[in-house]
N, C-alpha and C. Protein backbone atom coordinates (compact mmCIF):
# COMPACT_ATOMS: atom_id res chain seq x y z
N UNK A 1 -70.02 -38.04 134.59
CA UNK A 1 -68.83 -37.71 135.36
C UNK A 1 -69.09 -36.42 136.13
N UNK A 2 -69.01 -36.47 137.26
CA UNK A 2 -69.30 -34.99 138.10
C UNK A 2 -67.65 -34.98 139.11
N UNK A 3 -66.93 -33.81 138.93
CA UNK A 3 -66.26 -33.66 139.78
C UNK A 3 -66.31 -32.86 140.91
N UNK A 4 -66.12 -32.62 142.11
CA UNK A 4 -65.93 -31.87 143.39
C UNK A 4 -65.54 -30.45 142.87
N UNK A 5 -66.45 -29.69 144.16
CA UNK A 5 -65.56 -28.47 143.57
C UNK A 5 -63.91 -28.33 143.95
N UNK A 6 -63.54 -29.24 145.07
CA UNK A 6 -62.35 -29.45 145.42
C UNK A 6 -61.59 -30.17 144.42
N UNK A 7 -62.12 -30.86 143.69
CA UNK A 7 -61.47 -31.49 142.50
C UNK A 7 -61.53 -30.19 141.04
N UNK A 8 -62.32 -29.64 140.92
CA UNK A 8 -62.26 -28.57 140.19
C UNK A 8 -61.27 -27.27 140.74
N UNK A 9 -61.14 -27.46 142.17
CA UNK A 9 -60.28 -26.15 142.53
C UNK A 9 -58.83 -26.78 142.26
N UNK A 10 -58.66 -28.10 142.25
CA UNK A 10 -57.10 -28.66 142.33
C UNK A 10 -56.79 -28.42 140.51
N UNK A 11 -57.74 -28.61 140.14
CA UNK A 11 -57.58 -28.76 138.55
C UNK A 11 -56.79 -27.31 138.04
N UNK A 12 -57.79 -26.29 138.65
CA UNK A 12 -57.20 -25.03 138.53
C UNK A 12 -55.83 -24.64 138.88
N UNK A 13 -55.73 -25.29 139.90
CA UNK A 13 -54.28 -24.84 140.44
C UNK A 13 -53.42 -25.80 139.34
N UNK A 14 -53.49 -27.18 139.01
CA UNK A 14 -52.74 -27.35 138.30
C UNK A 14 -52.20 -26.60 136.99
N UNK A 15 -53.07 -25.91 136.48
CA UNK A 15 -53.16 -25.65 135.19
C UNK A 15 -52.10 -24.27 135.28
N UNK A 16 -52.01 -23.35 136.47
CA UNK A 16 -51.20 -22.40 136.82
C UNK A 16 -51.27 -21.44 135.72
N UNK A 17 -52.59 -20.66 135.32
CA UNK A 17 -53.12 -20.05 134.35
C UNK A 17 -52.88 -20.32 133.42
N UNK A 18 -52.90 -21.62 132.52
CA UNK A 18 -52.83 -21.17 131.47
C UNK A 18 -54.09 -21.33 130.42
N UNK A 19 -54.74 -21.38 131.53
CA UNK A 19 -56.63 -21.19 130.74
C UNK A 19 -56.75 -19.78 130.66
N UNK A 20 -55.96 -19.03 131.43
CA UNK A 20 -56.28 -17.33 131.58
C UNK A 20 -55.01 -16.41 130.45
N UNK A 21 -54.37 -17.53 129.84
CA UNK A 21 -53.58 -16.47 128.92
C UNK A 21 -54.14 -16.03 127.40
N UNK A 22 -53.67 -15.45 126.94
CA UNK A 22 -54.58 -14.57 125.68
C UNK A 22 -54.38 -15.88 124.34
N UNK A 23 -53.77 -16.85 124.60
CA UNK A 23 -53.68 -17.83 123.37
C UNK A 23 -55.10 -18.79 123.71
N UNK A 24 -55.06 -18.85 125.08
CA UNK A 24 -56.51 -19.14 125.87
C UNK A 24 -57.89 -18.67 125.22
N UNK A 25 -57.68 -17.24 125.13
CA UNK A 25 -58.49 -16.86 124.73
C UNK A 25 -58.72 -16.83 123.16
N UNK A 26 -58.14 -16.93 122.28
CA UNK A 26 -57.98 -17.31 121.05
C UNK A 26 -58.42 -18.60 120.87
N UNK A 27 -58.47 -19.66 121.82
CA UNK A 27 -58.80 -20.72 121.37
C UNK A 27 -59.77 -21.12 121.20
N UNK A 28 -60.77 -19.79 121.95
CA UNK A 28 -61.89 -20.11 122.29
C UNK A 28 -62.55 -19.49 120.85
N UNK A 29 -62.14 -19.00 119.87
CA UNK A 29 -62.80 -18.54 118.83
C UNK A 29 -62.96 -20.20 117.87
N UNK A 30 -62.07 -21.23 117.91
CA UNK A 30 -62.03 -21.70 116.55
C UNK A 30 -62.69 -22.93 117.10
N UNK A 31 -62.96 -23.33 116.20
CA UNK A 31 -64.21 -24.27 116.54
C UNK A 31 -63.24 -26.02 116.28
N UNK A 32 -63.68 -26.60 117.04
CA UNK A 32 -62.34 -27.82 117.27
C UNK A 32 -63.65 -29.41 116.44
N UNK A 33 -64.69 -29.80 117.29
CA UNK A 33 -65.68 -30.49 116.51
C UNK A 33 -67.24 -29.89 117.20
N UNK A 34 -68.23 -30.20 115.82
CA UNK A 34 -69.30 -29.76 115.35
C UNK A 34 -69.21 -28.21 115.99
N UNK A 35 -70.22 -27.70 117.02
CA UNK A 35 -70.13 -26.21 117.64
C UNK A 35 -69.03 -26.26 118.83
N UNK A 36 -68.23 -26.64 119.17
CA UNK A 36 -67.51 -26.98 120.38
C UNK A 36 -66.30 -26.40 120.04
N UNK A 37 -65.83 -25.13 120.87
CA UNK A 37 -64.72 -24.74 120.49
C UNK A 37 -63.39 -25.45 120.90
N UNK A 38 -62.07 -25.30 120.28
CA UNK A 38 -60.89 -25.97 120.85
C UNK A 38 -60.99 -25.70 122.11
N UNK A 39 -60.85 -24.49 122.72
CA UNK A 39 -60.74 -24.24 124.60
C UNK A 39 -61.56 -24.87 125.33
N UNK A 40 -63.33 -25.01 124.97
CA UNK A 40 -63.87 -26.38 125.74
C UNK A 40 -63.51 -27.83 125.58
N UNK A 41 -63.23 -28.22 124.24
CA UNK A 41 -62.40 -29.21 123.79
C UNK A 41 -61.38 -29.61 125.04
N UNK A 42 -60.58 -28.84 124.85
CA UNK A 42 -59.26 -29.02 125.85
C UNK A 42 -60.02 -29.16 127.10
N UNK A 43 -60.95 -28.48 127.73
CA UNK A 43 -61.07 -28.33 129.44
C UNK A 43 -61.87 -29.68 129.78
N UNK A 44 -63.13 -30.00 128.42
CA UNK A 44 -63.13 -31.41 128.75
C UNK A 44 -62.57 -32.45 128.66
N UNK A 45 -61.12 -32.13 127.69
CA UNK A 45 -60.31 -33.88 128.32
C UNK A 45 -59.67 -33.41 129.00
N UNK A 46 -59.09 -32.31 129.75
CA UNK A 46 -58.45 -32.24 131.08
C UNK A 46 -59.66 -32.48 132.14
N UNK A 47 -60.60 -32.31 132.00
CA UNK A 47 -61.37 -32.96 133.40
C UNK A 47 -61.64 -34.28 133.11
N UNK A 48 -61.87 -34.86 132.14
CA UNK A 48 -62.08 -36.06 131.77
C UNK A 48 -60.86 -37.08 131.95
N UNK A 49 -59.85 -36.52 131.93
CA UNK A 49 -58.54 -37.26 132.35
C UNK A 49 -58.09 -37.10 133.88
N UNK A 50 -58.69 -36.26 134.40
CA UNK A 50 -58.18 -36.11 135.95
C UNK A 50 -59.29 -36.73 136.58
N UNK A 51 -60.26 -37.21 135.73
CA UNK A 51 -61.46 -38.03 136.71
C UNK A 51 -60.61 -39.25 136.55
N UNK A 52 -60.46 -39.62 135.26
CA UNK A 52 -60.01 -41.27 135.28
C UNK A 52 -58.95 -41.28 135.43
N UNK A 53 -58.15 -40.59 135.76
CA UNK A 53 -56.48 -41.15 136.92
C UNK A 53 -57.20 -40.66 138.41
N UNK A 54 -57.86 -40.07 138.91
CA UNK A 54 -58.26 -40.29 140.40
C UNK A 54 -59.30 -41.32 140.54
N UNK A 55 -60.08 -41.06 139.74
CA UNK A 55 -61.38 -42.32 139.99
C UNK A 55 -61.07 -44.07 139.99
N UNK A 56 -59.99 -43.79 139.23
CA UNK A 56 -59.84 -44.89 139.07
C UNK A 56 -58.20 -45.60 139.07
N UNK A 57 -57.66 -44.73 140.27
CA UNK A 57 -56.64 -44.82 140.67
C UNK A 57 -55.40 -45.11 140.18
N UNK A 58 -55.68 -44.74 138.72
CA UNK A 58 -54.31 -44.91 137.54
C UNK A 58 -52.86 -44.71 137.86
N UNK A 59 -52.84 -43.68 138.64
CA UNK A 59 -51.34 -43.30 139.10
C UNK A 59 -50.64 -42.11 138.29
N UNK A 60 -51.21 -41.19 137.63
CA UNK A 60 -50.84 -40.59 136.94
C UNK A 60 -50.46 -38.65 137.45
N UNK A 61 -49.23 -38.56 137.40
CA UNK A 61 -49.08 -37.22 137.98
C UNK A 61 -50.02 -36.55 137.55
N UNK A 62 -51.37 -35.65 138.38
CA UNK A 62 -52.39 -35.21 137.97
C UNK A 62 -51.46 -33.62 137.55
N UNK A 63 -50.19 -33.37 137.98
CA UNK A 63 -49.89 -31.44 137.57
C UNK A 63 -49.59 -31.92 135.88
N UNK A 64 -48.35 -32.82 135.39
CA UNK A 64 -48.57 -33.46 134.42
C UNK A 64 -49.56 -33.82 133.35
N UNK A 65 -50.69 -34.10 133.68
CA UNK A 65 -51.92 -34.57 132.98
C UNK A 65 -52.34 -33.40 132.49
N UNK A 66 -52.67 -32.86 133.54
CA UNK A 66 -53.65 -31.61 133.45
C UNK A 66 -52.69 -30.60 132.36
N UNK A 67 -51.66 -29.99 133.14
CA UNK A 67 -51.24 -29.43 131.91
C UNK A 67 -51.11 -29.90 130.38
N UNK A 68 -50.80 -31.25 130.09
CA UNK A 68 -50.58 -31.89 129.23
C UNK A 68 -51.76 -31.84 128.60
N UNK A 69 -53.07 -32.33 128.93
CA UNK A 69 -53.98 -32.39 128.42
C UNK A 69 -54.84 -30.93 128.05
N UNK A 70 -54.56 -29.84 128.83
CA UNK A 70 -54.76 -28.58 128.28
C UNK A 70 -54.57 -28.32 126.89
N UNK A 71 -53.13 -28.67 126.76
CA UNK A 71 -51.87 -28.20 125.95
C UNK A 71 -52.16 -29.03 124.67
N UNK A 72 -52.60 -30.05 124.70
CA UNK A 72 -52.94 -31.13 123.32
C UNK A 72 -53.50 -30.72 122.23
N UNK A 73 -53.71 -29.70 122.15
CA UNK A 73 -54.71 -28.83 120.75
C UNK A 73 -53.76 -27.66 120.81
N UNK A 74 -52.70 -27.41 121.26
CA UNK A 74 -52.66 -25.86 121.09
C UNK A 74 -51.84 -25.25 120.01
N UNK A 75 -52.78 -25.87 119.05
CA UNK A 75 -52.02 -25.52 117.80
C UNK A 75 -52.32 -24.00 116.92
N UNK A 76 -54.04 -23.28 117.30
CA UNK A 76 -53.65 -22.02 117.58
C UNK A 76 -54.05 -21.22 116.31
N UNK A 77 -55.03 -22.10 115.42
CA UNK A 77 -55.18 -21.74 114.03
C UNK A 77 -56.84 -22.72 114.35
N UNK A 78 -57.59 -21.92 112.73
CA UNK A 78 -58.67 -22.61 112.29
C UNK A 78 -58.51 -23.85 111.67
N UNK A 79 -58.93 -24.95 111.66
CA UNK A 79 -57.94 -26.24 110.81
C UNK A 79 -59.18 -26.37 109.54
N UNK A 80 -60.63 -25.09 109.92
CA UNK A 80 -61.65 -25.62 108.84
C UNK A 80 -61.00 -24.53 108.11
N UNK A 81 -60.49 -23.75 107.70
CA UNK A 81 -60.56 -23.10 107.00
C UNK A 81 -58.99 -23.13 106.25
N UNK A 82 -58.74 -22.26 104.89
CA UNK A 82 -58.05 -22.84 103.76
C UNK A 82 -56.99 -22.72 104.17
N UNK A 83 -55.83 -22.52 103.93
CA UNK A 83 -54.58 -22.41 104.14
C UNK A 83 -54.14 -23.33 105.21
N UNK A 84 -54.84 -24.16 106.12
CA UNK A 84 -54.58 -24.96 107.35
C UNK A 84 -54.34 -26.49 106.90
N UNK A 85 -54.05 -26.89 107.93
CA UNK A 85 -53.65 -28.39 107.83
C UNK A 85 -54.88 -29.22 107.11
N UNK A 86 -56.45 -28.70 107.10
CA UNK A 86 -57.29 -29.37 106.36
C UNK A 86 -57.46 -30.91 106.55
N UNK A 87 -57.66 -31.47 105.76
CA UNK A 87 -58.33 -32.96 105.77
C UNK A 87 -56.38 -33.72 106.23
N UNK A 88 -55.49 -33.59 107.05
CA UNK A 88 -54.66 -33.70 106.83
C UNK A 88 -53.53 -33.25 108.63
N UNK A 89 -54.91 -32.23 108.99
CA UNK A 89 -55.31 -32.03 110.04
C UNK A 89 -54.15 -32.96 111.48
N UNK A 90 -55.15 -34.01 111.29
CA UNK A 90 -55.16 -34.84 112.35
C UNK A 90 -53.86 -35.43 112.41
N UNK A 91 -53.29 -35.81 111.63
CA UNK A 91 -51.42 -36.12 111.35
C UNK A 91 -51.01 -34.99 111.92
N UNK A 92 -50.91 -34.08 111.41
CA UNK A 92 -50.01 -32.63 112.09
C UNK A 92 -49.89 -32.14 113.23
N UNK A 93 -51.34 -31.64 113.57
CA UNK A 93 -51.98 -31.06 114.68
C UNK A 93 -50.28 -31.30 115.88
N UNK A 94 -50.37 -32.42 116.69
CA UNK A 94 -50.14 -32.56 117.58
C UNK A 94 -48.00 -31.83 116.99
N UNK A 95 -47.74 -32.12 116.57
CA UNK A 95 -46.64 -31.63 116.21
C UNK A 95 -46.49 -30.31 116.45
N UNK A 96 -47.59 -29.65 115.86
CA UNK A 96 -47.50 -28.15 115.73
C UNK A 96 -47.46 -27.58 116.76
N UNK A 97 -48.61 -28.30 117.99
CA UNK A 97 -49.10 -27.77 119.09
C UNK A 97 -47.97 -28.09 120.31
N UNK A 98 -47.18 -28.68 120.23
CA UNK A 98 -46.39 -29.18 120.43
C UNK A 98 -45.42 -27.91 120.15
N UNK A 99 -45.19 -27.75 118.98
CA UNK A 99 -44.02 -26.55 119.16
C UNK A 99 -44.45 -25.50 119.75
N UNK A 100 -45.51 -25.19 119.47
CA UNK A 100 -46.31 -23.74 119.76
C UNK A 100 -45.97 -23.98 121.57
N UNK A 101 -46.21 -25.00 122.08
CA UNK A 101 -46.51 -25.28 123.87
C UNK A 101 -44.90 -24.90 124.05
N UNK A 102 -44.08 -25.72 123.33
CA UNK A 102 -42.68 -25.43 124.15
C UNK A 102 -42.04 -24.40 123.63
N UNK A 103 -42.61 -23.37 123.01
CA UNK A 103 -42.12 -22.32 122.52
C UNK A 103 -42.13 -20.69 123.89
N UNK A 104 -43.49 -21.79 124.31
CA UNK A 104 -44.19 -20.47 125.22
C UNK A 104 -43.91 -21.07 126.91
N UNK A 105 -43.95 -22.55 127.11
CA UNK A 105 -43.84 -23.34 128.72
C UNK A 105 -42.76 -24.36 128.36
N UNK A 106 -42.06 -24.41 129.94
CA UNK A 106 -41.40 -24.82 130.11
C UNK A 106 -42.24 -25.99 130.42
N UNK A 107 -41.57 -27.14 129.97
CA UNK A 107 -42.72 -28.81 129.98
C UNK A 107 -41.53 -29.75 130.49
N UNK A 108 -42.02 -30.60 130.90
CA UNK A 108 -41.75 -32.19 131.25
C UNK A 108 -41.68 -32.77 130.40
N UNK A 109 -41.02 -34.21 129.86
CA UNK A 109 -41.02 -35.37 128.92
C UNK A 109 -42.00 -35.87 128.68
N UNK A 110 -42.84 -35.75 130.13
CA UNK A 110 -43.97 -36.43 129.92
C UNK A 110 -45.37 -35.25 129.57
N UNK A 111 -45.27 -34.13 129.56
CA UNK A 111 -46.21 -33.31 129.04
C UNK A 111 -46.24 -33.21 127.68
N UNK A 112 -44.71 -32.97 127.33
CA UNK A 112 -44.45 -33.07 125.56
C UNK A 112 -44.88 -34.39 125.12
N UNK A 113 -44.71 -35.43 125.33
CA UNK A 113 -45.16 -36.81 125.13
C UNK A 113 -46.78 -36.72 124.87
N UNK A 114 -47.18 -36.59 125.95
CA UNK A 114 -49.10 -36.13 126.53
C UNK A 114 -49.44 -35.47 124.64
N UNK A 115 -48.68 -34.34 124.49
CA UNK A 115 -49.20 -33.54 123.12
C UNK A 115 -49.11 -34.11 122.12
N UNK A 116 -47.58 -34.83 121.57
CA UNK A 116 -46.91 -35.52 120.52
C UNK A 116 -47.94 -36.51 120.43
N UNK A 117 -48.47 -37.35 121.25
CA UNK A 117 -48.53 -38.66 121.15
C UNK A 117 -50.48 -38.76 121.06
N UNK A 118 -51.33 -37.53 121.54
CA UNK A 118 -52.54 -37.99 121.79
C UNK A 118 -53.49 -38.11 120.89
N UNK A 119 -52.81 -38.10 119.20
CA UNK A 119 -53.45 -38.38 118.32
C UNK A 119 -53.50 -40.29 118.11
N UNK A 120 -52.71 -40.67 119.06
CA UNK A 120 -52.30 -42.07 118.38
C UNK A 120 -53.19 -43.38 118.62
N UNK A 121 -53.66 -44.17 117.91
CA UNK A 121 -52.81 -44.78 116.81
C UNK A 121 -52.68 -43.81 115.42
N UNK A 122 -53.24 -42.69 115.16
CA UNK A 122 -53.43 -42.42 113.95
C UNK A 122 -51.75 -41.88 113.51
N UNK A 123 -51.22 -41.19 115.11
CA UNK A 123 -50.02 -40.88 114.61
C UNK A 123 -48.75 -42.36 115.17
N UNK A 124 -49.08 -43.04 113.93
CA UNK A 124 -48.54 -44.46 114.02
C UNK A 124 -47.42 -44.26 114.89
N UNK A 125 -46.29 -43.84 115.04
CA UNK A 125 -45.04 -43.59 115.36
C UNK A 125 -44.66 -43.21 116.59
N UNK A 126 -46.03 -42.22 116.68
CA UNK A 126 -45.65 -41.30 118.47
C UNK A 126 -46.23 -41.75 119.19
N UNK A 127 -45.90 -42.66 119.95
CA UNK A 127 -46.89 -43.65 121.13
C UNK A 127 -46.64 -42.65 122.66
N UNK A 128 -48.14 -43.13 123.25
CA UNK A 128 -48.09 -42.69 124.56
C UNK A 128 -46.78 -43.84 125.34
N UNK A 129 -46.47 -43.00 125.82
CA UNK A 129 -45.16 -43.45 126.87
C UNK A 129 -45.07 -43.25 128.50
N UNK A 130 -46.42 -42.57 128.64
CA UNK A 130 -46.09 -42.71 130.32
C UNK A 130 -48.05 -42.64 130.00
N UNK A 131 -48.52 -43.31 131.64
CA UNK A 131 -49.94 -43.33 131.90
C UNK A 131 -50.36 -42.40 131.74
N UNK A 132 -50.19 -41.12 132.44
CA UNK A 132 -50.40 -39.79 131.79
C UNK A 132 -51.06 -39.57 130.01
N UNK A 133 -49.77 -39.89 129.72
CA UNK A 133 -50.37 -39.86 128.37
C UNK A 133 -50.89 -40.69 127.62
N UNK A 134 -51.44 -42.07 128.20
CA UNK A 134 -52.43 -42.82 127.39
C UNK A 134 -53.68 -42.84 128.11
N UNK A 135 -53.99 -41.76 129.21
CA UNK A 135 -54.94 -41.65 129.70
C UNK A 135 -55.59 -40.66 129.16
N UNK A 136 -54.94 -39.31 128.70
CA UNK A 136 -55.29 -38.03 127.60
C UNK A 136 -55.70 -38.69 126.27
N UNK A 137 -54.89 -39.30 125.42
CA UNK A 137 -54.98 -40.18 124.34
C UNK A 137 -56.55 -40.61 124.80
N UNK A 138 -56.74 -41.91 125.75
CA UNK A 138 -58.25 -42.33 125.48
C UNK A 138 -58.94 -41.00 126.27
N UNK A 139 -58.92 -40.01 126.55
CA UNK A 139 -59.96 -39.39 126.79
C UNK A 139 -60.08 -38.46 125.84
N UNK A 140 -59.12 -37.53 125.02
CA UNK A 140 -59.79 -37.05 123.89
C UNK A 140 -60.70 -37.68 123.29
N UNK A 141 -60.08 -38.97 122.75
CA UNK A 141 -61.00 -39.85 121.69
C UNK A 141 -62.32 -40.11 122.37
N UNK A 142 -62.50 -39.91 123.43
CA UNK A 142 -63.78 -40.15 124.26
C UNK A 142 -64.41 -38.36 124.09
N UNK A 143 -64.18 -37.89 124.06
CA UNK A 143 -64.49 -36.27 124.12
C UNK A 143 -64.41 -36.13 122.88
N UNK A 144 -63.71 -36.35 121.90
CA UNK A 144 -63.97 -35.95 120.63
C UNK A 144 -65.58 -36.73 119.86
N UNK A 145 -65.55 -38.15 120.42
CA UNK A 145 -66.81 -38.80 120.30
C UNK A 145 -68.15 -38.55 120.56
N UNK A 146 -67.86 -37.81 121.58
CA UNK A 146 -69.25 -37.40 121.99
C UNK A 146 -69.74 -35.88 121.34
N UNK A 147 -68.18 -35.28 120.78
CA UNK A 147 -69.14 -33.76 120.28
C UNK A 147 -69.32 -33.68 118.71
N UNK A 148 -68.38 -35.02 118.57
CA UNK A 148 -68.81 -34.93 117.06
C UNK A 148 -70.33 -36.01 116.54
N UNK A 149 -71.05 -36.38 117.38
CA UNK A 149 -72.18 -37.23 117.77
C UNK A 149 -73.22 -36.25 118.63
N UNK A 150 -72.68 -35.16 119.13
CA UNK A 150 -73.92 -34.66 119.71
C UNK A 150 -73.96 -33.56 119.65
N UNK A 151 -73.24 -32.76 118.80
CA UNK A 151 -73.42 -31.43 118.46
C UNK A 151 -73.59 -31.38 117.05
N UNK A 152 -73.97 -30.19 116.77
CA UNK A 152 -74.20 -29.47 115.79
C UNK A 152 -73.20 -28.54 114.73
């Protein structure tokens, strides 16, 4: 997947800093799968989701996505270490991150949806509900696949 730098400059603007705020920068300490921190985590399924709603002409509000798909981890804690959600993790996560997002941004139905929902099927209950968010949904799981298979 290679995007434009014009497609990388739109990405930016969508995101309307919030790769540049200090929870941003926190994210970048905890490690999300194998060496791959949550903050690259996040930036590759937000590019990975704004390729496959433009590439492939999905229809999906890309300001929507992008933020949404930023926002899908931002739960803001170590999950390897004790006191955390642990093996138990992956149920929660999106809930948490979820409060933590609308605690701090003002969101859309469909951005909160994008977070709630992009663990699913695992989170049986919270289904993606707009393209947006079953396009984040399969691209984590596509991004989570590849770093827990090719990293360290």
């Amino acid at each position: 997947m290679r995007l434009t730098d014009q497609e990388i400059n739109e990405i930016e603007h969508y995101l309307q800093g919030l790769h540049l705020t200090k929870e941003a920068e926190l994210m970048k300490r905890f490690i999300q799968h194998g060496s791959i921190s949550t903050y690259d985590h996040v930036l590759r399924v937000v590019r990975l989701s704004y390729y496959l709603n433009r590439h492939f002409h999905l229809g999906a509000s890309d300001a929507e996505l992008v933020r949404g798909a930023f926002l899908h981890d931002f739960y803001l804690y170590d999950w390897h270490e004790n006191g955390y959600a642990g093996r138990f993790h992956g149920f929660h996560h999106p809930a948490i991150a979820l409060k933590n997002a609308v605690r701090r941004y003002a969101l859309t139905p469909v951005e909160r949806n994008i977070i709630a929902s992009h663990m699913w099927p695992l989170t049986l209950f919270t289904i993606p509900k707009s393209r947006a968010a079953f396009i984040v949904c399969l691209a984590d799981k596509i991004c989570s696949c590849g770093e827990i298979f090719t990293t360290s």
